[in-house]
N, C-alpha and C. Protein backbone atom coordinates (compact mmCIF):
# COMPACT_ATOMS: atom_id res chain seq x y z
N UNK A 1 -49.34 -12.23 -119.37
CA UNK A 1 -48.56 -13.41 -119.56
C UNK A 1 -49.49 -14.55 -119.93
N UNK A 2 -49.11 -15.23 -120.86
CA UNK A 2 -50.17 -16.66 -121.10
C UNK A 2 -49.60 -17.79 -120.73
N UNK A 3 -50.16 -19.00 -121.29
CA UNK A 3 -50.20 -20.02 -120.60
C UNK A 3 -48.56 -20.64 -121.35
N UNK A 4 -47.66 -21.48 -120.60
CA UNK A 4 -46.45 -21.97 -121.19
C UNK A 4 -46.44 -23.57 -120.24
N UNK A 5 -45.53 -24.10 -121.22
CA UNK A 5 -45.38 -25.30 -120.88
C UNK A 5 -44.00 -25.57 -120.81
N UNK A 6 -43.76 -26.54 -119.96
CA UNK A 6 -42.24 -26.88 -119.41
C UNK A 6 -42.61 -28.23 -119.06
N UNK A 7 -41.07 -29.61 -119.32
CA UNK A 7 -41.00 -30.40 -119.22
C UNK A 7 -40.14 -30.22 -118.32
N UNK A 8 -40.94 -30.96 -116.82
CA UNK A 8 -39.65 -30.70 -115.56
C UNK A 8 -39.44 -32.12 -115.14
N UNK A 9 -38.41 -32.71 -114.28
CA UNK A 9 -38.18 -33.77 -113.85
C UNK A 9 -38.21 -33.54 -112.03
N UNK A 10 -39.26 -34.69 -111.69
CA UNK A 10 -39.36 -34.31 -109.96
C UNK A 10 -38.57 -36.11 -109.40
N UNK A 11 -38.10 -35.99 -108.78
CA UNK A 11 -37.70 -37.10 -108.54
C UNK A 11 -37.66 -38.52 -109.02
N UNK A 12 -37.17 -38.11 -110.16
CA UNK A 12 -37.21 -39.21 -111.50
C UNK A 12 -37.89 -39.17 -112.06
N UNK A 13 -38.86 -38.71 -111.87
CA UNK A 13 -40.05 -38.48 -113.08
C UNK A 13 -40.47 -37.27 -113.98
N UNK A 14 -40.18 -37.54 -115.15
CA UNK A 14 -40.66 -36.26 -115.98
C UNK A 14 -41.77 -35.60 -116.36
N UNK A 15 -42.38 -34.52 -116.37
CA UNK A 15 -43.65 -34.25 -116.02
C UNK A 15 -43.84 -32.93 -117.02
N UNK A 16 -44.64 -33.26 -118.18
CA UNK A 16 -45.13 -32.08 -118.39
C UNK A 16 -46.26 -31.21 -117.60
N UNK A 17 -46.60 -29.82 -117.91
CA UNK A 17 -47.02 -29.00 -116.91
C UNK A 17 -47.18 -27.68 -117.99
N UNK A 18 -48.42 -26.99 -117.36
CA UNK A 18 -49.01 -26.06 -118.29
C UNK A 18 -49.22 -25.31 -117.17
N UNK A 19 -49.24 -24.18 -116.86
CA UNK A 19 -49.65 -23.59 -116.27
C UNK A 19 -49.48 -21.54 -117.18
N UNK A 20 -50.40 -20.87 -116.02
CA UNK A 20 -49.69 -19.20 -116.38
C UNK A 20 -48.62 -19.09 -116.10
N UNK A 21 -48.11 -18.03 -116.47
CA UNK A 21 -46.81 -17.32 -115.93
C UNK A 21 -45.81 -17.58 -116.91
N UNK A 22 -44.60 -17.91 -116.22
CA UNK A 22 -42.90 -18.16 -116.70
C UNK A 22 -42.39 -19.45 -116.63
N UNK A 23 -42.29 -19.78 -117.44
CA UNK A 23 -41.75 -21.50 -117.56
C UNK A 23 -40.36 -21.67 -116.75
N UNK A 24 -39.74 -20.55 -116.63
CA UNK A 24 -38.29 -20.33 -115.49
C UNK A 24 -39.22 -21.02 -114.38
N UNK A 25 -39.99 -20.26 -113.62
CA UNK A 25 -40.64 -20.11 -112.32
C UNK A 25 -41.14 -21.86 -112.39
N UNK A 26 -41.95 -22.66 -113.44
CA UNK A 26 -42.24 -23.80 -113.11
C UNK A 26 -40.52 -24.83 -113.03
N UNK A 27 -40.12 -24.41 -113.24
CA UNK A 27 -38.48 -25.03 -113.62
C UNK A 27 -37.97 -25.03 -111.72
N UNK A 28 -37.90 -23.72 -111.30
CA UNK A 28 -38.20 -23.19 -110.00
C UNK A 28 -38.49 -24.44 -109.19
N UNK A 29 -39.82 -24.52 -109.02
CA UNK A 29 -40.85 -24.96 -108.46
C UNK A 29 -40.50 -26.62 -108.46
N UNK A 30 -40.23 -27.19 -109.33
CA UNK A 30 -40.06 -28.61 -109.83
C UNK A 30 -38.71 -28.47 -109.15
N UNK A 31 -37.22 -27.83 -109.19
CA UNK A 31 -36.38 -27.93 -108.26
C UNK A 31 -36.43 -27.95 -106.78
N UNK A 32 -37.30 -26.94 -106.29
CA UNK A 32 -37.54 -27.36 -105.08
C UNK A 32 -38.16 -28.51 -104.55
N UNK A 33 -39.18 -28.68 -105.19
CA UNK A 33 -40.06 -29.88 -105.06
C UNK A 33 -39.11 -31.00 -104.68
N UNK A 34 -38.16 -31.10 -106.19
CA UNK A 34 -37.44 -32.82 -106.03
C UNK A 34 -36.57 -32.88 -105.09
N UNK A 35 -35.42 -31.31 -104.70
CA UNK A 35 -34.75 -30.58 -103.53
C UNK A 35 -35.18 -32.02 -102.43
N UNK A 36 -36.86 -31.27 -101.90
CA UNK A 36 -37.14 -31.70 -100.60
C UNK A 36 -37.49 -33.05 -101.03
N UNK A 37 -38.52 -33.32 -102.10
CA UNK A 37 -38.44 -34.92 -102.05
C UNK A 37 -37.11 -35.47 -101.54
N UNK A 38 -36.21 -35.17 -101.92
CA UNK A 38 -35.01 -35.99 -102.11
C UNK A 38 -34.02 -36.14 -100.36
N UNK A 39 -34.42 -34.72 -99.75
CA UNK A 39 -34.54 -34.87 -98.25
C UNK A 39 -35.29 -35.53 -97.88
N UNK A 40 -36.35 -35.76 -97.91
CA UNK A 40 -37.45 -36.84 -97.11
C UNK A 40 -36.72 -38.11 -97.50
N UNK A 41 -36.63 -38.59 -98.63
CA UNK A 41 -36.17 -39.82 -98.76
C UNK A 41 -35.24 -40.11 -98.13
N UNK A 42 -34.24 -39.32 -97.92
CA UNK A 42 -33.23 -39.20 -97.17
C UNK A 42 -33.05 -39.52 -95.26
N UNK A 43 -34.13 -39.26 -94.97
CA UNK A 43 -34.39 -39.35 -93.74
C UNK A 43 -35.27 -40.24 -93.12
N UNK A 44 -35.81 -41.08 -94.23
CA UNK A 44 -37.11 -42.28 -94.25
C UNK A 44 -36.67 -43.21 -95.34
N UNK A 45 -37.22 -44.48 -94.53
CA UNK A 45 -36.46 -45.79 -94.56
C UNK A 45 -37.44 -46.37 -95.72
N UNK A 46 -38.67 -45.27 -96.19
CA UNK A 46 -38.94 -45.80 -97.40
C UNK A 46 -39.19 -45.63 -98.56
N UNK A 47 -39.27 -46.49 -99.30
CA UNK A 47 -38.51 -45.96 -100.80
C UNK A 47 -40.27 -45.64 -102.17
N UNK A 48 -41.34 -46.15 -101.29
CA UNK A 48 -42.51 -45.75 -102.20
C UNK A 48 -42.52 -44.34 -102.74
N UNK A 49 -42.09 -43.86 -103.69
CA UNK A 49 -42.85 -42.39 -104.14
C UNK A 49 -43.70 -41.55 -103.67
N UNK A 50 -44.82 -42.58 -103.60
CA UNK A 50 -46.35 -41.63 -103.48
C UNK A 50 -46.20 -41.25 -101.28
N UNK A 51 -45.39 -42.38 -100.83
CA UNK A 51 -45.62 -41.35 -99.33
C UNK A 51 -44.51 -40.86 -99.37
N UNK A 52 -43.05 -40.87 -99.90
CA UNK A 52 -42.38 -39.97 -99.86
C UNK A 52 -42.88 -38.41 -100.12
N UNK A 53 -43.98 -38.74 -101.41
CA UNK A 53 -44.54 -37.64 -102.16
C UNK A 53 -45.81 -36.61 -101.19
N UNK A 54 -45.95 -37.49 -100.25
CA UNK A 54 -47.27 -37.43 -99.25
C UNK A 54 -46.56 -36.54 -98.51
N UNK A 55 -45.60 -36.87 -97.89
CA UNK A 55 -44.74 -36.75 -96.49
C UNK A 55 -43.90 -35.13 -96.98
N UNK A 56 -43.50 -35.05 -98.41
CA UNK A 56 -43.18 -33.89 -98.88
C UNK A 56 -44.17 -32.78 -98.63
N UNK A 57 -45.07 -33.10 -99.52
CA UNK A 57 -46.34 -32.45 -99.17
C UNK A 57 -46.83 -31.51 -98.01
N UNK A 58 -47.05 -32.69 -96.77
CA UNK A 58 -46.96 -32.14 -95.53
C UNK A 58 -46.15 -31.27 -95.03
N UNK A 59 -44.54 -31.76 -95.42
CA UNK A 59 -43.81 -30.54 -94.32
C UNK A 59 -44.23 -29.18 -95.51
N UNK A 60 -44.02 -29.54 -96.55
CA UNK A 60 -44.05 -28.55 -97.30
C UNK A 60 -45.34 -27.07 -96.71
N UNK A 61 -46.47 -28.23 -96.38
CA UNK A 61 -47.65 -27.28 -95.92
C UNK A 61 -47.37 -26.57 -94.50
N UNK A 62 -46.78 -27.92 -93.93
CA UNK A 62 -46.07 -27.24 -92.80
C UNK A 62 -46.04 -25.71 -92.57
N UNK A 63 -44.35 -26.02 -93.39
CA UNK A 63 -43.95 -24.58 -93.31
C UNK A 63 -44.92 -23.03 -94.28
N UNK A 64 -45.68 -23.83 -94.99
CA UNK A 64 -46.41 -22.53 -95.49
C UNK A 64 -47.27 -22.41 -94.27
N UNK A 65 -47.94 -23.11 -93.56
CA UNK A 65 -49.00 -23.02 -92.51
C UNK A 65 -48.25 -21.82 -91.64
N UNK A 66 -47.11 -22.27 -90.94
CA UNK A 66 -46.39 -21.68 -90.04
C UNK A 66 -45.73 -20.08 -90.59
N UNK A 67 -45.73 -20.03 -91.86
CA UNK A 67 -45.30 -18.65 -92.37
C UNK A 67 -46.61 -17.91 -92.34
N UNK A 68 -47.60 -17.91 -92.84
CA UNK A 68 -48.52 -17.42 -93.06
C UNK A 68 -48.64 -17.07 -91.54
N UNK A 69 -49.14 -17.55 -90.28
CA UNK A 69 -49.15 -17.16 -89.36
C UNK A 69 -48.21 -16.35 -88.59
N UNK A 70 -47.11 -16.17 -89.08
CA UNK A 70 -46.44 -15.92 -88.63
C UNK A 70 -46.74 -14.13 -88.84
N UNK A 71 -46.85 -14.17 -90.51
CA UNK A 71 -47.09 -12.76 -91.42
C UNK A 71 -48.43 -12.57 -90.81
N UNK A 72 -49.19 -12.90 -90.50
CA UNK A 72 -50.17 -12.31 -90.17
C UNK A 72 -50.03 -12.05 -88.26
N UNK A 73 -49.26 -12.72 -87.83
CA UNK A 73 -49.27 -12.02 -86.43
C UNK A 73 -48.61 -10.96 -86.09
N UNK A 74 -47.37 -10.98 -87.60
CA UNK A 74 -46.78 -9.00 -87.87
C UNK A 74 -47.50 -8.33 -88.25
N UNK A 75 -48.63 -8.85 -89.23
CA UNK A 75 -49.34 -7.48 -89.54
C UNK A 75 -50.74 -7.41 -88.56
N UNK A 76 -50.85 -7.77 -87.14
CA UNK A 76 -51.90 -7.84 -86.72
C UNK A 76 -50.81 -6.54 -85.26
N UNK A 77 -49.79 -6.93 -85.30
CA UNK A 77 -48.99 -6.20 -84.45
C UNK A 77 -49.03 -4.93 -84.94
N UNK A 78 -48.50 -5.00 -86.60
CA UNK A 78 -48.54 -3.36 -87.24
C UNK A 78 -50.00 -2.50 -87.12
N UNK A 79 -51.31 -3.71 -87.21
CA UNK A 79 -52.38 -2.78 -87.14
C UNK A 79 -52.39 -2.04 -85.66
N UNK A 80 -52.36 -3.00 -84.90
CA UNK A 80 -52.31 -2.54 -83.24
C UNK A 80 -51.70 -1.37 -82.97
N UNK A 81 -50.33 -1.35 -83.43
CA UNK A 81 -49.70 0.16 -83.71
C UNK A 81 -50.47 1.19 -84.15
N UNK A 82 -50.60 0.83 -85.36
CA UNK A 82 -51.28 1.71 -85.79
C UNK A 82 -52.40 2.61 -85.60
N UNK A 83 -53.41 1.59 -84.92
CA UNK A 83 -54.17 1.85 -84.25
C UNK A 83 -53.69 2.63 -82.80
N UNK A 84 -52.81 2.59 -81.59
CA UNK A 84 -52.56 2.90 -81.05
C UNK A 84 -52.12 4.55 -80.95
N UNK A 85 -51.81 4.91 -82.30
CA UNK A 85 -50.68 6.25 -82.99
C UNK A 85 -52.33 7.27 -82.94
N UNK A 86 -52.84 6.30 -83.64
CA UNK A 86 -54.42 6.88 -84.41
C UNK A 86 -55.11 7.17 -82.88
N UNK A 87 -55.29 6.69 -82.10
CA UNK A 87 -55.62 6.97 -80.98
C UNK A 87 -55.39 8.41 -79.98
N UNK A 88 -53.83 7.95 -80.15
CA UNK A 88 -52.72 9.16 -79.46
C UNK A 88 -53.31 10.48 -80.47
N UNK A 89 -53.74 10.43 -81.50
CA UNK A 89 -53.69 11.50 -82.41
C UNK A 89 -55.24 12.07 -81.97
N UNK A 90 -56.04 11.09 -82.03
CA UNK A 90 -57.42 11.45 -81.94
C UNK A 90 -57.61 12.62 -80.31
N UNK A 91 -56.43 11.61 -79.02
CA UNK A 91 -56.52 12.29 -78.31
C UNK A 91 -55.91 13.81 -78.14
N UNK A 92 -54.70 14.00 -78.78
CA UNK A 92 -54.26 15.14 -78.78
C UNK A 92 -55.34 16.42 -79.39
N UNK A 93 -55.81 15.91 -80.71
CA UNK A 93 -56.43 16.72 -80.80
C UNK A 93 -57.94 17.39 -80.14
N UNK A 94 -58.51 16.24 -79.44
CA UNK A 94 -59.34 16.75 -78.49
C UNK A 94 -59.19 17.86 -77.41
N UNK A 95 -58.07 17.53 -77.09
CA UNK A 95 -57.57 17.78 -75.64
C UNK A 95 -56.67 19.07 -76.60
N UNK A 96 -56.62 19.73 -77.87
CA UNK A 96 -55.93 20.94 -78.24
C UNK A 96 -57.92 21.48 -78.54
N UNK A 97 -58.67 20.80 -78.84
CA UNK A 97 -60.19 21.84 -78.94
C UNK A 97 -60.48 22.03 -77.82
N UNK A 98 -60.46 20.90 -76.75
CA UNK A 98 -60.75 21.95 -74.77
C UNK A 98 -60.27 22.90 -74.40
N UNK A 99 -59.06 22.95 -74.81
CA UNK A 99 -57.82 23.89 -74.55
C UNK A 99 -58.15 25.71 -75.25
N UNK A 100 -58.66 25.08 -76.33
CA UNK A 100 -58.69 26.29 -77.64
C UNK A 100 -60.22 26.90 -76.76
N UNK A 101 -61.05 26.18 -76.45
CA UNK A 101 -62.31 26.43 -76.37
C UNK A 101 -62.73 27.31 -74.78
N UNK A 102 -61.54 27.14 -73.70
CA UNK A 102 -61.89 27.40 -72.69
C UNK A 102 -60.83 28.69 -72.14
């Protein structure tokens, strides 16, 4: 895929943008964006852009902060399993060569 360009609008402002990929996906991206801008503003008494734009930002990282941890404390659970199975296995088969051997 190469590089495409899309003219998106984020909370009043129109913004060209180059990036890889699918110009759908930056279209995407710029909806959500103005989405939550447009909640923050919504919930704060002020009307500057750039900390509305700040304050987006944040929860935005927020919730990636909090997902990411989240995925990694499932796959730290799945290794543990896994590890646990691998264990059970290692022991069975010991305990079938004592068996075989005596």
């Amino acid at each position: 895929m190469g590089t495409v360009r899309a003219t998106v609008e984020i909370f009043g402002t129109r913004l060209g943008l180059r990036a890889d990929g699918d110009g759908e996906y930056l279209h995407e991206l710029a909806r959500f964006v103005d989405r939550r801008m447009r909640e923050i503003a919504d919930q704060t008494s002020s009307v500057d852009t750039v900390k509305i734009a700040i304050l987006t930002a944040l929860n935005i990282a927020d919730e990636l902060h909090k997902e990411r941890e989240t995925d990694q404390d499932a796959r730290l659970i799945e290794l543990e399993d896994k590890a646990k199975r691998l264990v059970l296995k290692v022991e069975e088969a010991l305990n079938e060569e004592v068996e075989t051997s005596t």
